[in-house]
C-alpha atoms as a PDB file:
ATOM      1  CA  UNK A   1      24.347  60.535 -70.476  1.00  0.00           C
ATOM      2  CA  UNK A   2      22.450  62.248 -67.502  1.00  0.00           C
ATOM      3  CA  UNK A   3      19.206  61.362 -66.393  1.00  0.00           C
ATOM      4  CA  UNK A   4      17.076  64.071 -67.893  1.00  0.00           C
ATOM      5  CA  UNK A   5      18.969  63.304 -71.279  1.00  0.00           C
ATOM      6  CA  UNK A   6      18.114  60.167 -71.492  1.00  0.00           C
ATOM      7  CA  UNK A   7      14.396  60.873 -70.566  1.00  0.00           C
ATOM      8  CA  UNK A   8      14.263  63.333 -73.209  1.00  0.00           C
ATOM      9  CA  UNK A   9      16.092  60.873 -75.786  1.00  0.00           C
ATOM     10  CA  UNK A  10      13.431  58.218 -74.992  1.00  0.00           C
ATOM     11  CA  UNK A  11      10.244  58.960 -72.713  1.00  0.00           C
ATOM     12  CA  UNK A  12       9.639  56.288 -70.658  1.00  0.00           C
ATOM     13  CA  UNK A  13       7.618  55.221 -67.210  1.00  0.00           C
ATOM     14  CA  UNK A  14      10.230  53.748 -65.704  1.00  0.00           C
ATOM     15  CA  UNK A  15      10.620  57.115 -63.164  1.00  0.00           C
ATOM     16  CA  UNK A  16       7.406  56.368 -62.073  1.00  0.00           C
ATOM     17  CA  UNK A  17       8.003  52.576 -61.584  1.00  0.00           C
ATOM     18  CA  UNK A  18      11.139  53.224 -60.102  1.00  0.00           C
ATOM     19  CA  UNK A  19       9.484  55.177 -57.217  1.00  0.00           C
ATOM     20  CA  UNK A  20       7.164  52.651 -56.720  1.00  0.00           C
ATOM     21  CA  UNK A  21       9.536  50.450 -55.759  1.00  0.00           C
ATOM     22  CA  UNK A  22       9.237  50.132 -51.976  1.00  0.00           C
ATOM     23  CA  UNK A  23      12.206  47.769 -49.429  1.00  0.00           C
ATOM     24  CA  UNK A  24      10.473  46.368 -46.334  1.00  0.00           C
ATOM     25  CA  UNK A  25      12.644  47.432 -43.725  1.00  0.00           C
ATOM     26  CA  UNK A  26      11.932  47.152 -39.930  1.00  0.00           C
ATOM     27  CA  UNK A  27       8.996  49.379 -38.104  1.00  0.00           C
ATOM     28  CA  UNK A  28      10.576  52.106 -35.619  1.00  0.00           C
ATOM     29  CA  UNK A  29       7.158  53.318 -34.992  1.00  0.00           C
ATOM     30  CA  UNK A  30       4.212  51.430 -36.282  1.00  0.00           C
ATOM     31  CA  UNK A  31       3.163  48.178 -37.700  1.00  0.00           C
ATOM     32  CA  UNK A  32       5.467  47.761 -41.056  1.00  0.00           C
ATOM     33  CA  UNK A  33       7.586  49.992 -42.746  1.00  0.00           C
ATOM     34  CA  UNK A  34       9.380  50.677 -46.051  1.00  0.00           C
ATOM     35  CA  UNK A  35      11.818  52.475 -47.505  1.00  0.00           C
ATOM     36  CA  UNK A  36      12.023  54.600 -51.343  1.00  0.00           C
ATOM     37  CA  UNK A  37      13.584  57.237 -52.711  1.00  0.00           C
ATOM     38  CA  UNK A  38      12.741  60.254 -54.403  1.00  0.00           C
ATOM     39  CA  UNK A  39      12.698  60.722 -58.164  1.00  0.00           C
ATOM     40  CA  UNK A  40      14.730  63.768 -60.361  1.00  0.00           C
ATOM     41  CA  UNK A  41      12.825  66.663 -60.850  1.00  0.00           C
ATOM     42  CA  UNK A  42      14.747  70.465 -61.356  1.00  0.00           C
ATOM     43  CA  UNK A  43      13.381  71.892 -58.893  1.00  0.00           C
ATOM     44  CA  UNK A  44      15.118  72.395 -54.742  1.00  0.00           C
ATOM     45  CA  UNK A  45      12.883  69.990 -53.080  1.00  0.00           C
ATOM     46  CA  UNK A  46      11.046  66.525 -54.391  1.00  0.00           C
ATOM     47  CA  UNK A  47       7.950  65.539 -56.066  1.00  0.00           C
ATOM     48  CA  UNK A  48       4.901  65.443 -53.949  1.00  0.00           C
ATOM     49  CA  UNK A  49       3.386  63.035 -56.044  1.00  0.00           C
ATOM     50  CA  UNK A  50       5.947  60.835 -55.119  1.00  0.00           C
ATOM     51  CA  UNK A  51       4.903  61.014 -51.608  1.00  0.00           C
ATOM     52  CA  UNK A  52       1.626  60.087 -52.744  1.00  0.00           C
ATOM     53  CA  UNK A  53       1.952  57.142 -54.332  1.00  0.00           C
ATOM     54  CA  UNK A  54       4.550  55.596 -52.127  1.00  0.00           C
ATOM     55  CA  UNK A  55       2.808  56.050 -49.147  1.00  0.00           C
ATOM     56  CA  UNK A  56      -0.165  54.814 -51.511  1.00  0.00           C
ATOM     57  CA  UNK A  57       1.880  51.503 -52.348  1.00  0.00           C
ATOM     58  CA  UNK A  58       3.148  50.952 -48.886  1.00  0.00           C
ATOM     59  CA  UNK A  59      -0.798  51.400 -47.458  1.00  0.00           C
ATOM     60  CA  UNK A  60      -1.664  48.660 -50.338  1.00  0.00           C
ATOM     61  CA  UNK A  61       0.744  46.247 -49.220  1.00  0.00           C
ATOM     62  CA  UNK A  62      -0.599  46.168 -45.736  1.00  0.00           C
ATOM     63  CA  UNK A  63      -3.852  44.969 -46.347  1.00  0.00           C
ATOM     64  CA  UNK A  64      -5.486  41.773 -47.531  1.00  0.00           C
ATOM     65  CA  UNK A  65      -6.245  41.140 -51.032  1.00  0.00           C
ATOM     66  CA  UNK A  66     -10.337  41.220 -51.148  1.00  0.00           C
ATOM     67  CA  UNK A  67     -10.232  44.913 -50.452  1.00  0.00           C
ATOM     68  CA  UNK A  68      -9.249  47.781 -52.555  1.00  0.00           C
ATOM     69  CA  UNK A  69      -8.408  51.394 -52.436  1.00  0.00           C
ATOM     70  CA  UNK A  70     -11.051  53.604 -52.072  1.00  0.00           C
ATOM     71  CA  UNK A  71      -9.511  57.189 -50.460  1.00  0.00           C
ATOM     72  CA  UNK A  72      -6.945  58.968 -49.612  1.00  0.00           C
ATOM     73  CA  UNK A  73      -5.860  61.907 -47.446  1.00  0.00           C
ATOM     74  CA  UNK A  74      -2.368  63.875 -47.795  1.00  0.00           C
ATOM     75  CA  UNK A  75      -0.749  66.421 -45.553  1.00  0.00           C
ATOM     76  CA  UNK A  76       2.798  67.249 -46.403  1.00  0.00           C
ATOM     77  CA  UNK A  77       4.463  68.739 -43.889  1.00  0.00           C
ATOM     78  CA  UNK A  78       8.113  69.264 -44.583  1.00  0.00           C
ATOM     79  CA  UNK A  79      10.012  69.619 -47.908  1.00  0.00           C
ATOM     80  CA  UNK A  80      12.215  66.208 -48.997  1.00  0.00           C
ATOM     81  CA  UNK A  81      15.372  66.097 -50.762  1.00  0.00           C
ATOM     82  CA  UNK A  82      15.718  65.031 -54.357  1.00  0.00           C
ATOM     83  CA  UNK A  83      17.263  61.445 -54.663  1.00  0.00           C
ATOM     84  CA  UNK A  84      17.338  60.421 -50.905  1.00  0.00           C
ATOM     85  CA  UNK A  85      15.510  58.043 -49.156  1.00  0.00           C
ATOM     86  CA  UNK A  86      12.577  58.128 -47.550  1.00  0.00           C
ATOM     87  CA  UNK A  87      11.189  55.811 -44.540  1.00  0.00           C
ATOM     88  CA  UNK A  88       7.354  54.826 -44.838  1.00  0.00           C
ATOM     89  CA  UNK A  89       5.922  53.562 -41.255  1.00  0.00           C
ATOM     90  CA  UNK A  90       2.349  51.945 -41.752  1.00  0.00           C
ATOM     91  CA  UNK A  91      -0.089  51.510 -38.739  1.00  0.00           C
ATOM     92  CA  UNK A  92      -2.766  49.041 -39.122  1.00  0.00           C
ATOM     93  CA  UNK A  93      -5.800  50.941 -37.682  1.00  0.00           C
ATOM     94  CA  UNK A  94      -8.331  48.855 -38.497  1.00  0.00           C
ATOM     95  CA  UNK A  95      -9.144  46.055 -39.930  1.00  0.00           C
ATOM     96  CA  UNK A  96     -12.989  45.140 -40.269  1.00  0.00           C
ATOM     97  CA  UNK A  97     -15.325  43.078 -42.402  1.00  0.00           C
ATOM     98  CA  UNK A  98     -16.158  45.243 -44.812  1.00  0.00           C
ATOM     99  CA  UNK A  99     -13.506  48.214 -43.997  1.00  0.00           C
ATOM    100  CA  UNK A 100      -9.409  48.772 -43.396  1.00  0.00           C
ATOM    101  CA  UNK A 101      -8.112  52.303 -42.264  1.00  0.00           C
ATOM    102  CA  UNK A 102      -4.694  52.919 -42.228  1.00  0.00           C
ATOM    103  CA  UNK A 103      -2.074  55.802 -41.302  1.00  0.00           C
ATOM    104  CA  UNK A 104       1.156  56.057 -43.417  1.00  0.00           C
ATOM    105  CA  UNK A 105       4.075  58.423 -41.992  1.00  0.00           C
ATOM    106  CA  UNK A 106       6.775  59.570 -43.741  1.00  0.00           C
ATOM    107  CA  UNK A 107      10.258  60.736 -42.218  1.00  0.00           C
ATOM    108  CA  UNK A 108      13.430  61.758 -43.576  1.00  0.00           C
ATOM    109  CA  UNK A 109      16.837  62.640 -41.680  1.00  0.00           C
ATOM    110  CA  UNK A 110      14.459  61.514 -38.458  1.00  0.00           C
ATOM    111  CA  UNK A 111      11.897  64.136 -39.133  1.00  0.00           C
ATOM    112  CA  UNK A 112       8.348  63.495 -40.027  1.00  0.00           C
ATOM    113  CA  UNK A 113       7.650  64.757 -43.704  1.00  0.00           C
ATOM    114  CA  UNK A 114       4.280  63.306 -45.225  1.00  0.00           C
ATOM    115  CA  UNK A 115       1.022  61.999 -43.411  1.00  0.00           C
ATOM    116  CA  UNK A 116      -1.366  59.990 -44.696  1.00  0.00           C
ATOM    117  CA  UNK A 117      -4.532  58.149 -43.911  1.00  0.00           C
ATOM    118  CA  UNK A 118      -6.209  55.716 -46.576  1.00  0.00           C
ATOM    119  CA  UNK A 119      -9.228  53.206 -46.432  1.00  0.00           C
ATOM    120  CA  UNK A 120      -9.794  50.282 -47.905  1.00  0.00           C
ATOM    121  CA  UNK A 121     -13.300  48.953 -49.058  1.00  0.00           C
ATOM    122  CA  UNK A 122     -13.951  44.890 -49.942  1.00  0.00           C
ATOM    123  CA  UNK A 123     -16.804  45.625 -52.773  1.00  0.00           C
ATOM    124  CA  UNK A 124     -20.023  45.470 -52.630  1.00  0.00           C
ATOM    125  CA  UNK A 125     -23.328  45.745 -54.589  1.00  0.00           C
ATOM    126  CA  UNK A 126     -25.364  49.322 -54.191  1.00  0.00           C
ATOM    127  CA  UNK A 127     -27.084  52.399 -56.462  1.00  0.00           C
ATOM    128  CA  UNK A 128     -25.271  53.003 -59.343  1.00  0.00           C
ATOM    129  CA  UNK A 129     -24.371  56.908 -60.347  1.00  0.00           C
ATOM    130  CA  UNK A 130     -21.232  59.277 -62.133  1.00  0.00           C
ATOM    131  CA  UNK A 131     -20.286  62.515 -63.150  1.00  0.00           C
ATOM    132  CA  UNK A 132     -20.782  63.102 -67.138  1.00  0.00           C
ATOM    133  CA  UNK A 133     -17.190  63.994 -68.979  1.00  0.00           C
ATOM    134  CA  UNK A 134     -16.964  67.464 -69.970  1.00  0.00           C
ATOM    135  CA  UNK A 135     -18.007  67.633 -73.722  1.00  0.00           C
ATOM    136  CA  UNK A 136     -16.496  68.392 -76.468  1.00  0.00           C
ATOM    137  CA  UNK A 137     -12.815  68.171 -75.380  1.00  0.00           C
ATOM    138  CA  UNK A 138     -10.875  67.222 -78.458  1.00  0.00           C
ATOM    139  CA  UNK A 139      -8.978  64.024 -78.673  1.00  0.00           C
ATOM    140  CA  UNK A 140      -5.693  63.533 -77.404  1.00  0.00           C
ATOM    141  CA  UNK A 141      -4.542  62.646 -80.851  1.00  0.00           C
ATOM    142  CA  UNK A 142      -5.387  65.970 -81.674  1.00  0.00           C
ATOM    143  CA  UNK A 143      -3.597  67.995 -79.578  1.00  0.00           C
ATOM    144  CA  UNK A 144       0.073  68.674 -79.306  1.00  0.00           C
ATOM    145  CA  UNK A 145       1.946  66.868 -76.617  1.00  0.00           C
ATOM    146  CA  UNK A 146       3.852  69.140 -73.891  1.00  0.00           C
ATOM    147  CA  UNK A 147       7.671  67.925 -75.599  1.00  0.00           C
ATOM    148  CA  UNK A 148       6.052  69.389 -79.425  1.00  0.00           C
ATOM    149  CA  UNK A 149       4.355  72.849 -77.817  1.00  0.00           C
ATOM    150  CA  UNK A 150       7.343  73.687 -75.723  1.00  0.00           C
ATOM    151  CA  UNK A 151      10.146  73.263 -79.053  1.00  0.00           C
ATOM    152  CA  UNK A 152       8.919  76.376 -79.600  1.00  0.00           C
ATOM    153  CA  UNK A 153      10.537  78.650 -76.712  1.00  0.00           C
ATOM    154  CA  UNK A 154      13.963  78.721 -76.161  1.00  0.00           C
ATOM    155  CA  UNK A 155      15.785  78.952 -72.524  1.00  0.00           C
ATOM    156  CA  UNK A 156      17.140  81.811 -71.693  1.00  0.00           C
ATOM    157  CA  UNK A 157      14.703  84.330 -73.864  1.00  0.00           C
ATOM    158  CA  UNK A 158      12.246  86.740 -72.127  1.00  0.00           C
ATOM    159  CA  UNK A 159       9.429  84.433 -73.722  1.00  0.00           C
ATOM    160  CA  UNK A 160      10.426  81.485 -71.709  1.00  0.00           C
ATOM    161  CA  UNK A 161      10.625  82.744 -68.370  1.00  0.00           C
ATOM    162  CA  UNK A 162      12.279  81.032 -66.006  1.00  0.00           C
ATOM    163  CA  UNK A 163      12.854  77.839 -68.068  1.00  0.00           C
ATOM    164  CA  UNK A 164      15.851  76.251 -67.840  1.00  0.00           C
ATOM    165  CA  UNK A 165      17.440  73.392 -70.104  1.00  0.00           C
ATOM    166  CA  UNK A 166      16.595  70.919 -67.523  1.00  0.00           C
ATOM    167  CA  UNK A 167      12.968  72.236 -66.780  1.00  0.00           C
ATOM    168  CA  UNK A 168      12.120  71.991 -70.570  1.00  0.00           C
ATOM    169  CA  UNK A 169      13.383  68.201 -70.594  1.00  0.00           C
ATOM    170  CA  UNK A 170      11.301  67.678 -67.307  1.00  0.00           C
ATOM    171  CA  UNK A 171       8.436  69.443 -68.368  1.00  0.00           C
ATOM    172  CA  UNK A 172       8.171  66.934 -71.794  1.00  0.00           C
ATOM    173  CA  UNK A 173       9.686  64.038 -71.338  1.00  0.00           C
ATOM    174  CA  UNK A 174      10.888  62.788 -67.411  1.00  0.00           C
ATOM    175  CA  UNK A 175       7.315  62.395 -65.761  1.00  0.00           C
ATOM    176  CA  UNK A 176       6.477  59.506 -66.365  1.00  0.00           C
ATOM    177  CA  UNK A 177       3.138  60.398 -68.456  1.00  0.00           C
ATOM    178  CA  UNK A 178       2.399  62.187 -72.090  1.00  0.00           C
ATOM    179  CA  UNK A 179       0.251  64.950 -70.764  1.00  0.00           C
ATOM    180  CA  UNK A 180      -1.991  67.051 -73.505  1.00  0.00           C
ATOM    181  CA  UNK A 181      -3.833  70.015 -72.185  1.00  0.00           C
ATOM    182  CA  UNK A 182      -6.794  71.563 -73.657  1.00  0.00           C
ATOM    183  CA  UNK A 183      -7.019  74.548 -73.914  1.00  0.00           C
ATOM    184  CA  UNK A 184      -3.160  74.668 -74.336  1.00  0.00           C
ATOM    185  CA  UNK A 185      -0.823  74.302 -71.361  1.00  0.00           C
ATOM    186  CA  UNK A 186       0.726  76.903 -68.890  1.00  0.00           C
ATOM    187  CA  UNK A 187       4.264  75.836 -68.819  1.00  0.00           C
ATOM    188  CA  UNK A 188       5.620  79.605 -70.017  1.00  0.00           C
ATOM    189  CA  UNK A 189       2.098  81.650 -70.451  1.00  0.00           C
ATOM    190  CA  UNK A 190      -1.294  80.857 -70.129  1.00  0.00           C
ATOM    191  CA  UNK A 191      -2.690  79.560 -73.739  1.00  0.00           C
ATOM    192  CA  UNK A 192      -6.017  79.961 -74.126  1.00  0.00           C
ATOM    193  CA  UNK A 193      -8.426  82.141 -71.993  1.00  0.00           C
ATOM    194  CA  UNK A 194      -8.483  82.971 -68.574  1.00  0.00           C
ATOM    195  CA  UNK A 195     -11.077  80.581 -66.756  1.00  0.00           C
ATOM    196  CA  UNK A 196     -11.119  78.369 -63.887  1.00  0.00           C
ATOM    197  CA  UNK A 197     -11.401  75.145 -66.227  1.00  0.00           C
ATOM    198  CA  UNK A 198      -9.027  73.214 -67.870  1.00  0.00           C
ATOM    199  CA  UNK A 199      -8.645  69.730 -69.115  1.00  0.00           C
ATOM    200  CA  UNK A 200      -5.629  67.319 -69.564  1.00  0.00           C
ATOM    201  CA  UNK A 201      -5.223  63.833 -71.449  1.00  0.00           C
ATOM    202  CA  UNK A 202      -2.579  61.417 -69.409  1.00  0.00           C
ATOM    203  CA  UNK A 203      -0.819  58.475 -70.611  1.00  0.00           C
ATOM    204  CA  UNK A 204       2.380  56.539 -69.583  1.00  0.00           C
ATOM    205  CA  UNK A 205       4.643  57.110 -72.174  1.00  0.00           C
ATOM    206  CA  UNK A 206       5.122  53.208 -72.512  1.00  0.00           C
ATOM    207  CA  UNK A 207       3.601  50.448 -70.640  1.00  0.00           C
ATOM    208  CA  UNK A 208       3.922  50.790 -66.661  1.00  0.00           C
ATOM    209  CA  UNK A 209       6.303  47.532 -65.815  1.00  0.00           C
ATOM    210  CA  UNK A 210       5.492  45.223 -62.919  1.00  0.00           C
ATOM    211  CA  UNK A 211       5.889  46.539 -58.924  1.00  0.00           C
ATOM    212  CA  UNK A 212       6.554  44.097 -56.218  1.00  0.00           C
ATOM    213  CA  UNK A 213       3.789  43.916 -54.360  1.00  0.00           C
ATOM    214  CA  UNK A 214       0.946  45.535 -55.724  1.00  0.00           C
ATOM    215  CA  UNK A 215      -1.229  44.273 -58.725  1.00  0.00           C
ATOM    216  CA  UNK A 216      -1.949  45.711 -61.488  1.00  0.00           C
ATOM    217  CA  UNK A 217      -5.211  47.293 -60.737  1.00  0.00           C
ATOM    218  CA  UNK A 218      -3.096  48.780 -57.632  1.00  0.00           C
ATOM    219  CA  UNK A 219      -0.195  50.014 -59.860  1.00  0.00           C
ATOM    220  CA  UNK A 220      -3.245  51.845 -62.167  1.00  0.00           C
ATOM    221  CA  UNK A 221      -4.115  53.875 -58.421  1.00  0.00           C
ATOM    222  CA  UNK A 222      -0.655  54.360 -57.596  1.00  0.00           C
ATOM    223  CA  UNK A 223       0.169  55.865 -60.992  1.00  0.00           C
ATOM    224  CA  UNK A 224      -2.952  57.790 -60.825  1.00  0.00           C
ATOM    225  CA  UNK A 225      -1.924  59.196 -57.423  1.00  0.00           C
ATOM    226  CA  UNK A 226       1.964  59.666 -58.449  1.00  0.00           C
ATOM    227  CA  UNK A 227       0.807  61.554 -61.367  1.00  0.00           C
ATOM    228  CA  UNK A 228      -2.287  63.916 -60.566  1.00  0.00           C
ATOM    229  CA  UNK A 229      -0.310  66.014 -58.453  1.00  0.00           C
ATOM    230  CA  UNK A 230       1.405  67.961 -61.609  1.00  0.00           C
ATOM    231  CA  UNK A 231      -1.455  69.770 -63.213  1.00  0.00           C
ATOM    232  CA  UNK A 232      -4.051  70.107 -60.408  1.00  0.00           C
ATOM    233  CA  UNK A 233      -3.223  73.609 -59.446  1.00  0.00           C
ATOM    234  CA  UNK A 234      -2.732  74.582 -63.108  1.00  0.00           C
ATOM    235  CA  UNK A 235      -6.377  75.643 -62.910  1.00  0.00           C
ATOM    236  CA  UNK A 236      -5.624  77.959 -60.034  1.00  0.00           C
ATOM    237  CA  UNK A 237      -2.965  79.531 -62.469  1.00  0.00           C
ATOM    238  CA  UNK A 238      -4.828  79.533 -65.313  1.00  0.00           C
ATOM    239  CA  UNK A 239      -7.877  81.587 -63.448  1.00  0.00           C
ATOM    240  CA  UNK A 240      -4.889  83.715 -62.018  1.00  0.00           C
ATOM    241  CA  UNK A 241      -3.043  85.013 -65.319  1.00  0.00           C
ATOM    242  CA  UNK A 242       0.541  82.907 -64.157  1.00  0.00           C
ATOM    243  CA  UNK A 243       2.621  80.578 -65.304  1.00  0.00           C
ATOM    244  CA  UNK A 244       4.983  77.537 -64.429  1.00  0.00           C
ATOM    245  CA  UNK A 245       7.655  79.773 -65.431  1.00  0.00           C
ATOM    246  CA  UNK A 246       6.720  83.287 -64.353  1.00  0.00           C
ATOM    247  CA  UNK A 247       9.600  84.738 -62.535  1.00  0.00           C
ATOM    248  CA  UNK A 248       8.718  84.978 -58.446  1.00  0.00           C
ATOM    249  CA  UNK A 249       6.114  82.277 -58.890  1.00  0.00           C
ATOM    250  CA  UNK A 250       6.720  79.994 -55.821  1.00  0.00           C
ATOM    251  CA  UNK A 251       4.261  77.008 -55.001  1.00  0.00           C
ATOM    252  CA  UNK A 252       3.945  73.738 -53.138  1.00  0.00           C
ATOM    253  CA  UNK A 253       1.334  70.966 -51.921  1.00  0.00           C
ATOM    254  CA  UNK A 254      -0.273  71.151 -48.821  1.00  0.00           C
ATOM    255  CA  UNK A 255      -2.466  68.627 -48.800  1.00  0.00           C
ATOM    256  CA  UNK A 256      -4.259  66.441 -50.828  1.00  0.00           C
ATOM    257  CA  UNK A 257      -7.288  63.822 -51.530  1.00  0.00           C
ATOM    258  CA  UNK A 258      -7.981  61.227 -53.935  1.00  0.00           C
ATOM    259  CA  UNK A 259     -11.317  58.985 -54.320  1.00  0.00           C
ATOM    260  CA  UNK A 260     -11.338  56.007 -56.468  1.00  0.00           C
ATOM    261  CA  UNK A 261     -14.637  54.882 -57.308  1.00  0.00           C
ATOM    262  CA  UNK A 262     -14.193  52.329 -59.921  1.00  0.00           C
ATOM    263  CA  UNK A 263     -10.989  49.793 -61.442  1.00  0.00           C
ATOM    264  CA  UNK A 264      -9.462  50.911 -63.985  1.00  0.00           C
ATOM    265  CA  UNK A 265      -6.159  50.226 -66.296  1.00  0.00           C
ATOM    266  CA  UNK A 266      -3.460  52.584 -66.896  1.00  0.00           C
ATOM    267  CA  UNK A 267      -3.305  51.465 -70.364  1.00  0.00           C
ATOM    268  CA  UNK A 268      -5.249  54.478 -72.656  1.00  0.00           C
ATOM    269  CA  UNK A 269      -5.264  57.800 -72.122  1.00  0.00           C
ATOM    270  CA  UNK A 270      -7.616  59.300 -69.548  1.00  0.00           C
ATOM    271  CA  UNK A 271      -9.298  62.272 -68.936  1.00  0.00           C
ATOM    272  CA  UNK A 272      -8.438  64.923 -66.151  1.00  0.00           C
ATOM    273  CA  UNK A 273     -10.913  67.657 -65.708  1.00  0.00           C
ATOM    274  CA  UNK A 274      -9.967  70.323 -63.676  1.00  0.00           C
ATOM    275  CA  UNK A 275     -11.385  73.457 -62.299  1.00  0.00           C
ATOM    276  CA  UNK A 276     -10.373  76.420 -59.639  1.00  0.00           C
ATOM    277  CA  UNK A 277     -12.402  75.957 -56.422  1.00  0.00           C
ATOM    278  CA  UNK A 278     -10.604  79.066 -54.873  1.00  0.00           C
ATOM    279  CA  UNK A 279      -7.574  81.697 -54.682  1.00  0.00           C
ATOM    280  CA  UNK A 280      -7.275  83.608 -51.217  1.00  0.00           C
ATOM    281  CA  UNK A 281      -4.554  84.227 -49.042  1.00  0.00           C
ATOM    282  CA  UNK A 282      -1.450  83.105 -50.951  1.00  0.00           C
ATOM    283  CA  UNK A 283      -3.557  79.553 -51.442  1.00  0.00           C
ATOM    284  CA  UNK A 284      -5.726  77.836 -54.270  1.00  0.00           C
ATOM    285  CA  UNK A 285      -7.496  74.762 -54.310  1.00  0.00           C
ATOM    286  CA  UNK A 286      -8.129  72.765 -57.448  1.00  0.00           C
ATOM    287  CA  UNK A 287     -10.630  70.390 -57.986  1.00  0.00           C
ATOM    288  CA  UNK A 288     -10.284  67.325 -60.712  1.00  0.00           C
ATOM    289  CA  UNK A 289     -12.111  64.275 -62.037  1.00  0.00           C
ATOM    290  CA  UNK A 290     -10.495  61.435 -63.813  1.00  0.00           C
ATOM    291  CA  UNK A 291     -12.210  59.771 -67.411  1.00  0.00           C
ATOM    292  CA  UNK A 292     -11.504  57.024 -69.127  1.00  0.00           C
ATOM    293  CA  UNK A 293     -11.821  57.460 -72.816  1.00  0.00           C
ATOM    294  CA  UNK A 294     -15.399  56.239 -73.038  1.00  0.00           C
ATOM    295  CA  UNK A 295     -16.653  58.868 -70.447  1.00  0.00           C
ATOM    296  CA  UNK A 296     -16.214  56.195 -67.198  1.00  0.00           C
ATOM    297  CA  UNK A 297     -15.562  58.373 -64.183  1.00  0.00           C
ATOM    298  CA  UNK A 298     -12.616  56.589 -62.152  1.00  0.00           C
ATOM    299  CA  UNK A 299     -11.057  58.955 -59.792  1.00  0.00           C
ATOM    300  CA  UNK A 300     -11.520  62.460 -58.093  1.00  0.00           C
ATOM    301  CA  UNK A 301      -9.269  64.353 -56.648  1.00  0.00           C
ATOM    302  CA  UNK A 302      -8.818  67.822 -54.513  1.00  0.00           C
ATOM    303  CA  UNK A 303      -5.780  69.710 -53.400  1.00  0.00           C
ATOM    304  CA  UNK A 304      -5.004  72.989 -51.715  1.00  0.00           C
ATOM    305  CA  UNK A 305      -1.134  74.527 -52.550  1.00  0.00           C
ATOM    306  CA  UNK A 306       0.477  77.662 -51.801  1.00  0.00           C
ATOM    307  CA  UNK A 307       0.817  80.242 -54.256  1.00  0.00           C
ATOM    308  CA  UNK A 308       2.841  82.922 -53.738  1.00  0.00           C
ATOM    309  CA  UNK A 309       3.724  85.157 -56.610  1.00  0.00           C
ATOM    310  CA  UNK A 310       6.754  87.249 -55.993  1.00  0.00           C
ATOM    311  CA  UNK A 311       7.580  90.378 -57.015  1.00  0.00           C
END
């Protein structure tokens, strides 16, 4: 049974785990370094969100235990290969009372592919504010997940675009997450109206299992950063009239931000409200706050990606 079968037979979050899982190898370059490799996806080139959150985990496991995650800051700079491994070289910038800043470089083949630079807060006491959830975005429960909306198009028919066997298997079952937009998604056409504003409800499809080295508040930011990457241009489509699987379309990450104000458990769904920021040039940048159920704001993120149409 291939890979994408068996996601599609049972949805699990073992991808996601699995590319968490980082080897300390020995530094060429900086302070510490790891290795991973790159999860399935049916597309040429790899993930970026697996970028993310291994450079995330490997920037966690350099630092001391009172201090958490509090940013991010992604440039990707080369495409990686599907499957292969990737070398994670961490330099200790900084280390100070209250503050630890630290740069995470990624090569593959002996070319740099991925920079990073994340900070690290211990907590502390201060003025208390958040961003209000959008209202009245229905429940999760409510709306159809991505494996039940796309049993409705089949491959190879003018209505489903460009989507392949494999893409439809990706799409609802091998990421990792149960993913539940509102209005409805983008994977073939755009459901629902033309605006810059969209929401989607994540959840591991099963409870995220243990990573070596991180905790579990850490695995909760490193799933968070491994899995925000696959909707947050979506608004930028949406706005635009495209789809995932409009013929020409051709996009990828350029770089990439995450904030995490407060912890959080990856163990509900959450809320991801998104909006277009801008389209201009071939480019769009998409904007997106994380929810917990109750209306907690957790997480925000921004990323720029190129767009290019086709003809």
């Amino acid at each position: 049974m291939s890979e994408l079968t068996a996601a599609a037979t049972a949805p699990t979050s073992q991808v996601l785990t699995d590319a968490l899982a980082l080897t300390p190898v020995s530094p060429d370059v900086f302070d510490e370094a790891y290795t991973a490799t790159t999860q399935y996806c049916p597309w040429p080139k790899a993930y970026g969100g697996d970028m993310v959150a291994q450079a995330t985990v490997a920037a966690m496991r350099s630092v001391e235990a009172d201090r958490g995650l509090h940013s991010m800051h992604s440039y990707f700079m080369r495409p990686v290969d599907i499957g292969a491994e990737v070398r994670y070289e961490v330099e200790r910038l900084r280390d100070g009372r209250g503050y630890s800043t630290r740069q995470v470089r990624a090569f593959q083949s002996g070319k740099p592919v991925y920079l990073a630079m994340a900070s690290f807060h211990v907590p502390e006491g201060g003025g208390e504010y958040a961003a209000d959830a959008p209202p009245s975005v229905p429940a999760p429960e409510s709306l159809p997940s991505s494996a039940a909306y796309l049993e409705g198009f089949e491959p190879g028919t003018a209505e489903a675009g460009t989507m392949t066997p494999d893409s439809r298997g990706y799409w609802a079952a091998g990421r990792s997450f149960d993913m539940r937009h509102a209005p409805g998604p983008v994977y073939v056409r755009v459901e629902g109206e033309r605006v810059a504003l969209q929401a989607v409800w994540v959840k591991p499809f099963d409870a995220l299992r243990p990573v070596e080295g991180i905790d579990d508040t850490q695995l909760a930011q490193a799933a968070l950063a491994y899995a925000c990457d696959y909707t947050i241009l979506e608004p930028v489509l949406r706005v635009l009239g495209m789809s995932w699987a409009q013929k020409g379309l051709v996009t990828a990450s350029l770089d990439h931000a995450m904030w995490f104000h407060r912890p959080f458990l990856m163990d509900d769904w959450l809320l991801y409200a998104q909006e277009a920021a801008s389209a201009h040039g071939g480019r769009g940048l998409g904007v997106g706050r994380f929810f917990t159920r109750d209306g907690e704001h957790v997480a925000t993120v921004a990323q720029e990606g190129m767009i290019r149409a086709g003809q």
